[in-house]
N, C-alpha and C. Protein backbone atom coordinates (compact mmCIF):
# COMPACT_ATOMS: atom_id res chain seq x y z
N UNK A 1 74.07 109.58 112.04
CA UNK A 1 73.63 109.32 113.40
C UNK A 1 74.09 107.91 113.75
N UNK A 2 74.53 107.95 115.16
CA UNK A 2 75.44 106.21 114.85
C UNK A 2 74.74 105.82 116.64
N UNK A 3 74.32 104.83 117.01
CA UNK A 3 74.03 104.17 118.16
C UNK A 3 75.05 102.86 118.63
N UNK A 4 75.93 103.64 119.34
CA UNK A 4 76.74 102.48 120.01
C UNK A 4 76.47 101.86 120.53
N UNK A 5 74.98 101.05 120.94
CA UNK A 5 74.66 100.09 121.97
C UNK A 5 74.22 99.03 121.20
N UNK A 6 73.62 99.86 119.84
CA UNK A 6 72.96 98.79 118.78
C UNK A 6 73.62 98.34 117.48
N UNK A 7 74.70 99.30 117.01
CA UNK A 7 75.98 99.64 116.55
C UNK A 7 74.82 99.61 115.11
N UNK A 8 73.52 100.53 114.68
CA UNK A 8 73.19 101.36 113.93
C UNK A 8 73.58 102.60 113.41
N UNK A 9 73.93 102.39 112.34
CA UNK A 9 74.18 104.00 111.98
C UNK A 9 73.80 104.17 110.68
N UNK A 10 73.37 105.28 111.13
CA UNK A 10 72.17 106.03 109.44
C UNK A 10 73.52 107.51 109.56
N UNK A 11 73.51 107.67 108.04
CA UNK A 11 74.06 109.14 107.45
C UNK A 11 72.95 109.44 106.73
N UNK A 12 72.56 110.78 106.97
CA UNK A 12 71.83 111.79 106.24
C UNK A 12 72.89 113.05 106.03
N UNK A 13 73.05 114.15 105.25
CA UNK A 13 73.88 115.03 104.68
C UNK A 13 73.56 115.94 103.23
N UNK A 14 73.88 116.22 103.36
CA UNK A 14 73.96 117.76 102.40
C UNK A 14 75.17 117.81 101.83
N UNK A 15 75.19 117.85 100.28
CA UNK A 15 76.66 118.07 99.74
C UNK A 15 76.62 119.59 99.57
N UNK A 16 76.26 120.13 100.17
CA UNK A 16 76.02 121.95 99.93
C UNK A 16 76.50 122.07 101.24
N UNK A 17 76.47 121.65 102.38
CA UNK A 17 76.89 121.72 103.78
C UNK A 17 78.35 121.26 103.54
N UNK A 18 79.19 122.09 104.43
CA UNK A 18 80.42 121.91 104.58
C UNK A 18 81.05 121.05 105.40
N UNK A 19 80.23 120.64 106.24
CA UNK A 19 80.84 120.11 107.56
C UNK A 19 79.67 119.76 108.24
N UNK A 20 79.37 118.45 108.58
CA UNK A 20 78.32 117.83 109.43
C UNK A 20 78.70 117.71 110.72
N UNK A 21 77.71 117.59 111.28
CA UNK A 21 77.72 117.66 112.82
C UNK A 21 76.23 117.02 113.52
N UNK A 22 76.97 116.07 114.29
CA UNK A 22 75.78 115.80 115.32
C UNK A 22 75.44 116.07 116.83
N UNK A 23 74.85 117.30 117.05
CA UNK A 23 74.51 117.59 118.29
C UNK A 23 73.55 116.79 118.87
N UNK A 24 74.30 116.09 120.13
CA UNK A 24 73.57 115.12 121.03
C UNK A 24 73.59 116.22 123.01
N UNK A 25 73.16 115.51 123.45
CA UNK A 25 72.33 116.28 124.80
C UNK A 25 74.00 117.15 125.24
N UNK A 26 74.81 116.25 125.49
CA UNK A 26 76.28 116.78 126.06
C UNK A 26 77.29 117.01 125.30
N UNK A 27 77.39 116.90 124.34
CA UNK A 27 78.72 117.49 123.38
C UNK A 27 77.99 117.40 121.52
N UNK A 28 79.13 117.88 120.99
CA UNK A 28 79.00 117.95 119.76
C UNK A 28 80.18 117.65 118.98
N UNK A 29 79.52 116.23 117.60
CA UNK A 29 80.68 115.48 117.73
C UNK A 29 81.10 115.98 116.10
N UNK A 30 81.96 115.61 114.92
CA UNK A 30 82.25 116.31 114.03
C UNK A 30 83.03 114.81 113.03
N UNK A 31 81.99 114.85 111.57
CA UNK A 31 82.60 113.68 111.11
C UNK A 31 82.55 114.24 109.58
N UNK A 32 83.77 113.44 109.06
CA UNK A 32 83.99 113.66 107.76
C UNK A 32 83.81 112.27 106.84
N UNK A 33 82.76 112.41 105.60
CA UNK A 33 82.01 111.27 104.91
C UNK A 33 83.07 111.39 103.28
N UNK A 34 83.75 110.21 103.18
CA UNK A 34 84.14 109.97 101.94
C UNK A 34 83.68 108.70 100.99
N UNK A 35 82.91 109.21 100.28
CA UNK A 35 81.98 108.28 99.24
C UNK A 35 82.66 108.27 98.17
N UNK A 36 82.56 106.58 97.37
CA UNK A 36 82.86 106.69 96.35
C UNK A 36 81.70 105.77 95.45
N UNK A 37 81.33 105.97 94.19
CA UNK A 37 80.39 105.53 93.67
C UNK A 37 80.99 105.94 92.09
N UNK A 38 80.08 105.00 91.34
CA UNK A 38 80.22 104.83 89.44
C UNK A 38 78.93 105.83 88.63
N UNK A 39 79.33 105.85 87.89
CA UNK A 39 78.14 106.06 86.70
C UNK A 39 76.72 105.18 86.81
N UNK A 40 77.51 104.26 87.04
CA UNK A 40 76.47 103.01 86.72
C UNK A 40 75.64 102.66 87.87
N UNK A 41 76.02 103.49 89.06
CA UNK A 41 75.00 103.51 90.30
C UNK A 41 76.07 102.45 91.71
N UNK A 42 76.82 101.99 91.36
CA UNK A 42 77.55 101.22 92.45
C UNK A 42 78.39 101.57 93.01
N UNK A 43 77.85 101.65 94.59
CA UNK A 43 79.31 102.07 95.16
C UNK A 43 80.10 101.56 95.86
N UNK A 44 81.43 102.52 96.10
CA UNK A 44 82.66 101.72 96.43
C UNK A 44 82.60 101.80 98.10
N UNK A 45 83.39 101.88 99.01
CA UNK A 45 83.73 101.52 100.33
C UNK A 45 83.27 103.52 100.85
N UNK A 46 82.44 103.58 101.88
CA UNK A 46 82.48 104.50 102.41
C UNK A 46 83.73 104.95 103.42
N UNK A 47 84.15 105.59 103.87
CA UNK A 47 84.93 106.11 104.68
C UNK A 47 84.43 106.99 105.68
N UNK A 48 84.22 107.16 106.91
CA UNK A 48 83.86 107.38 108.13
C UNK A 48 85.34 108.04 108.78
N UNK A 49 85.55 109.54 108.89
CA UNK A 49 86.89 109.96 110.14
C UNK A 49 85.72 110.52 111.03
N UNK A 50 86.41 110.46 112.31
CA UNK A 50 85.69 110.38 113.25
C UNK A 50 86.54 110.83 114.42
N UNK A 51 86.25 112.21 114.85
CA UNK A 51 86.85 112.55 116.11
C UNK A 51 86.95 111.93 117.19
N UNK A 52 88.12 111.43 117.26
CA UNK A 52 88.47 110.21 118.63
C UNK A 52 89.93 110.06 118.93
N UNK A 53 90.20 110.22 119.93
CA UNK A 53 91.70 110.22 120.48
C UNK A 53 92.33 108.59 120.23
N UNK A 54 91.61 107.52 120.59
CA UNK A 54 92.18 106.23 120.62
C UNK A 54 91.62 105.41 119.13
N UNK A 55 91.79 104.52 119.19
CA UNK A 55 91.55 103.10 118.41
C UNK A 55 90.74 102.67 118.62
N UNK A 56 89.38 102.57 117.73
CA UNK A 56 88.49 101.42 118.20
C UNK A 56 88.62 100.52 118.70
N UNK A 57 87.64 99.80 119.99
CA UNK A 57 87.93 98.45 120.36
C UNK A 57 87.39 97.80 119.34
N UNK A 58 88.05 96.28 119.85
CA UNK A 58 87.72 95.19 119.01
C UNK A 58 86.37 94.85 118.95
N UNK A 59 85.38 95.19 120.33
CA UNK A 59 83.84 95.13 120.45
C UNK A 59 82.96 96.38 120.02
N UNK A 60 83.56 97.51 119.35
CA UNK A 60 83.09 98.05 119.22
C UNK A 60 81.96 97.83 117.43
N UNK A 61 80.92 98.58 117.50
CA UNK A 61 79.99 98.54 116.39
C UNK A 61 80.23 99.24 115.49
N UNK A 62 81.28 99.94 115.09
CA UNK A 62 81.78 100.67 114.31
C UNK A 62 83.10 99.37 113.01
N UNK A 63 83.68 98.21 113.80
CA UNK A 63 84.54 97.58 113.22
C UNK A 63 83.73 96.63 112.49
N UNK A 64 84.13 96.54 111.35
CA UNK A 64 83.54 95.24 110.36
C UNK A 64 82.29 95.65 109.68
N UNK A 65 82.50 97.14 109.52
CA UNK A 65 80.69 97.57 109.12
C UNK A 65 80.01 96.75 107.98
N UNK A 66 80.73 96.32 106.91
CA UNK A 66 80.29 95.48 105.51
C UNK A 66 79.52 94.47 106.74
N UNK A 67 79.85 93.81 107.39
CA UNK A 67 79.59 92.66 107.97
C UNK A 67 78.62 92.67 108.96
N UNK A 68 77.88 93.78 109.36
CA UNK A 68 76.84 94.07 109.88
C UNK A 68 75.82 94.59 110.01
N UNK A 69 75.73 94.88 108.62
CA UNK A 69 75.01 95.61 107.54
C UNK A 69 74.97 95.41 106.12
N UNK A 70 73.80 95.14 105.38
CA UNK A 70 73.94 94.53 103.68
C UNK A 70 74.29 95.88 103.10
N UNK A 71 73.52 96.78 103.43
CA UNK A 71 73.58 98.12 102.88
C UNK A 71 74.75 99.09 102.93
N UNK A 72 75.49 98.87 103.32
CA UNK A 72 77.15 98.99 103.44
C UNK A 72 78.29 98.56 102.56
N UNK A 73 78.37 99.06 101.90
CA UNK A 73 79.47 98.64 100.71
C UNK A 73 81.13 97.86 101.33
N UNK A 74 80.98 96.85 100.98
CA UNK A 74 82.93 96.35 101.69
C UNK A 74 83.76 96.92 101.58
N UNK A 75 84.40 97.32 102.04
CA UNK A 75 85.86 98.01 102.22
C UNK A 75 85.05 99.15 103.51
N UNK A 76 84.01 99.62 103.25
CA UNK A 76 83.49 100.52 104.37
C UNK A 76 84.31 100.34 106.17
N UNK A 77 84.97 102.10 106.42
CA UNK A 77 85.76 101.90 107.49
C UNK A 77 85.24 103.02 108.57
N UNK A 78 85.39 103.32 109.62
CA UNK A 78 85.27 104.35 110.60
C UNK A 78 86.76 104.11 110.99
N UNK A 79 87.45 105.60 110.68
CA UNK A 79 88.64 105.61 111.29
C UNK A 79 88.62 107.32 111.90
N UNK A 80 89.67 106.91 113.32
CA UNK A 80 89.48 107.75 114.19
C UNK A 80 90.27 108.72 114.15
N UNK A 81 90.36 110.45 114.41
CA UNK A 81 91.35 110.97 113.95
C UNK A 81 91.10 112.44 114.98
N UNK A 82 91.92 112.86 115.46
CA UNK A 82 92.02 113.88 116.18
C UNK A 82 91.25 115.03 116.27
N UNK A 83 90.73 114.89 115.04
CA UNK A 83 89.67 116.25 114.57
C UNK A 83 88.82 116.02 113.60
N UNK A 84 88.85 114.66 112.98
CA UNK A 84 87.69 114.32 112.08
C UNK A 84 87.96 114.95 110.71
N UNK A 85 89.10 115.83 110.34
CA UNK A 85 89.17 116.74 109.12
C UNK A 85 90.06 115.83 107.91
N UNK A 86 89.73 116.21 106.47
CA UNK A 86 90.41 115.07 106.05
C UNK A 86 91.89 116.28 105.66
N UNK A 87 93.15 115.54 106.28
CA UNK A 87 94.42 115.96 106.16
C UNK A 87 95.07 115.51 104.64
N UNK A 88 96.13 116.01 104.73
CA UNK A 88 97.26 115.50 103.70
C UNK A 88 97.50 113.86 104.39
N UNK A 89 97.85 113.84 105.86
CA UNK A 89 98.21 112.66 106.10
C UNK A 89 97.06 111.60 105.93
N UNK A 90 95.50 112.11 106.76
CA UNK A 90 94.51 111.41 106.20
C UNK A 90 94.21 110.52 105.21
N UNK A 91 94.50 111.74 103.92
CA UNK A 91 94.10 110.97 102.57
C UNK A 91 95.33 109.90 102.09
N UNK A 92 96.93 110.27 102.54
CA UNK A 92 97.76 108.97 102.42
C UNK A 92 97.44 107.96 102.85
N UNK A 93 96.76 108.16 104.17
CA UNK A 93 95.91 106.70 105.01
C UNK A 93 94.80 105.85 104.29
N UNK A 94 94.35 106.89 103.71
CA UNK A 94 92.58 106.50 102.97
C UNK A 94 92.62 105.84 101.03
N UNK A 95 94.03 106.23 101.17
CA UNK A 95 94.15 106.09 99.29
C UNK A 95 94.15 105.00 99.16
N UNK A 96 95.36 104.29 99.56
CA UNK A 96 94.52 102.71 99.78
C UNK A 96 93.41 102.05 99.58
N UNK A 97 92.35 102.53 100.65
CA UNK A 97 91.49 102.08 100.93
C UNK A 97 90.64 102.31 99.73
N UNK A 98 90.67 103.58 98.98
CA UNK A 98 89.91 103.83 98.05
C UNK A 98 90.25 103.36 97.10
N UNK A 99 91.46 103.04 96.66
CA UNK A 99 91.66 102.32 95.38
C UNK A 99 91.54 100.69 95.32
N UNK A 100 91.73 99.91 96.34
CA UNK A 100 91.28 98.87 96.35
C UNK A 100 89.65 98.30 96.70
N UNK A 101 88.79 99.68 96.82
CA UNK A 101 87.46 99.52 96.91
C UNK A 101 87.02 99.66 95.58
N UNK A 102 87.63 100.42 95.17
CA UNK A 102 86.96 101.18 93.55
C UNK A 102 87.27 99.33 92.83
N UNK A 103 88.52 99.02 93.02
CA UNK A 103 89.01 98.26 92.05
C UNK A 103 87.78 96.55 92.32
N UNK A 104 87.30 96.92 93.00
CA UNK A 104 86.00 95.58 93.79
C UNK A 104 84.78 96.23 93.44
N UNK A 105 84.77 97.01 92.85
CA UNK A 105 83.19 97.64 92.50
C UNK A 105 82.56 97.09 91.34
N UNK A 106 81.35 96.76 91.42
CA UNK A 106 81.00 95.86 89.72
C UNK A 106 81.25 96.41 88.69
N UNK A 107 81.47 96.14 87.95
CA UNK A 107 82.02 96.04 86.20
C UNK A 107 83.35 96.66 86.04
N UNK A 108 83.85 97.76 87.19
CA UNK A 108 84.84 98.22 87.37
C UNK A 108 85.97 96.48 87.42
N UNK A 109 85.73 95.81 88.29
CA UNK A 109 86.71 94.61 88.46
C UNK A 109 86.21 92.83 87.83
N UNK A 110 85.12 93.78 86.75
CA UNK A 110 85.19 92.33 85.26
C UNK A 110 86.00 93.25 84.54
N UNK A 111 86.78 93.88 84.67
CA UNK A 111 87.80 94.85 83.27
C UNK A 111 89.07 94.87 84.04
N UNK A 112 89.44 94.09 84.90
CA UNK A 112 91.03 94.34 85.38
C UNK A 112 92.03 94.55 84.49
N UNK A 113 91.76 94.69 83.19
CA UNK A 113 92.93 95.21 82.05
C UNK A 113 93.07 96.99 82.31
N UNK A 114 91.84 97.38 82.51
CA UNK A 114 91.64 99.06 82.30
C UNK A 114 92.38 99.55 84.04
């Protein structure tokens, strides 16, 4: 559930559910959640796709989420994508992101040999 005026956003979800969805009064919007987390309980950068034709603005409450929220892991992104589904091209976009989050996760990056 995300509030663009207050730029709050809570995820609740079901890993048994295929596909989340938030029905609000006039449309229904469609987002895909990529988590990464350890053994050891720490996690890495969430990932947020998000059905949207353009680019976030620069004022929007969606950019800089680590930074506006403690409870938000860094590297955490909302990126916008035509249909919210995660693609082949998607995950070339997102691999990145996930491997340099994993590699910032505690105890994972006191072992930069492994």
């Amino acid at each position: 559930m995300a509030c663009i005026t207050t730029g709050n956003l809570k995820i609740v979800g079901s890993a048994a559910v295929k596909k989340h969805e938030k029905t609000t009064n006039d449309n229904r919007e469609s987002i895909t959640i990529v988590r990464i987390g350890s053994a050891s309980g720490a996690s890495g950068p969430w990932i947020f796709l998000v059905k949207r034709q353009t680019e976030l603005e620069k004022q929007s409450p969606f950019r800089n989420l680590e930074k506006k929220s403690p409870n938000i892991p860094p590297g955490s992104v909302v990126i916008p994508t035509p249909n919210a589904y995660m693609t082949n091209y998607m995950w070339i976009k997102i691999a990145p992101i996930i491997g340099k989050g994993t590699r910032n996760m505690p105890i994972i990056k006191d072992h930069p040999e492994c």
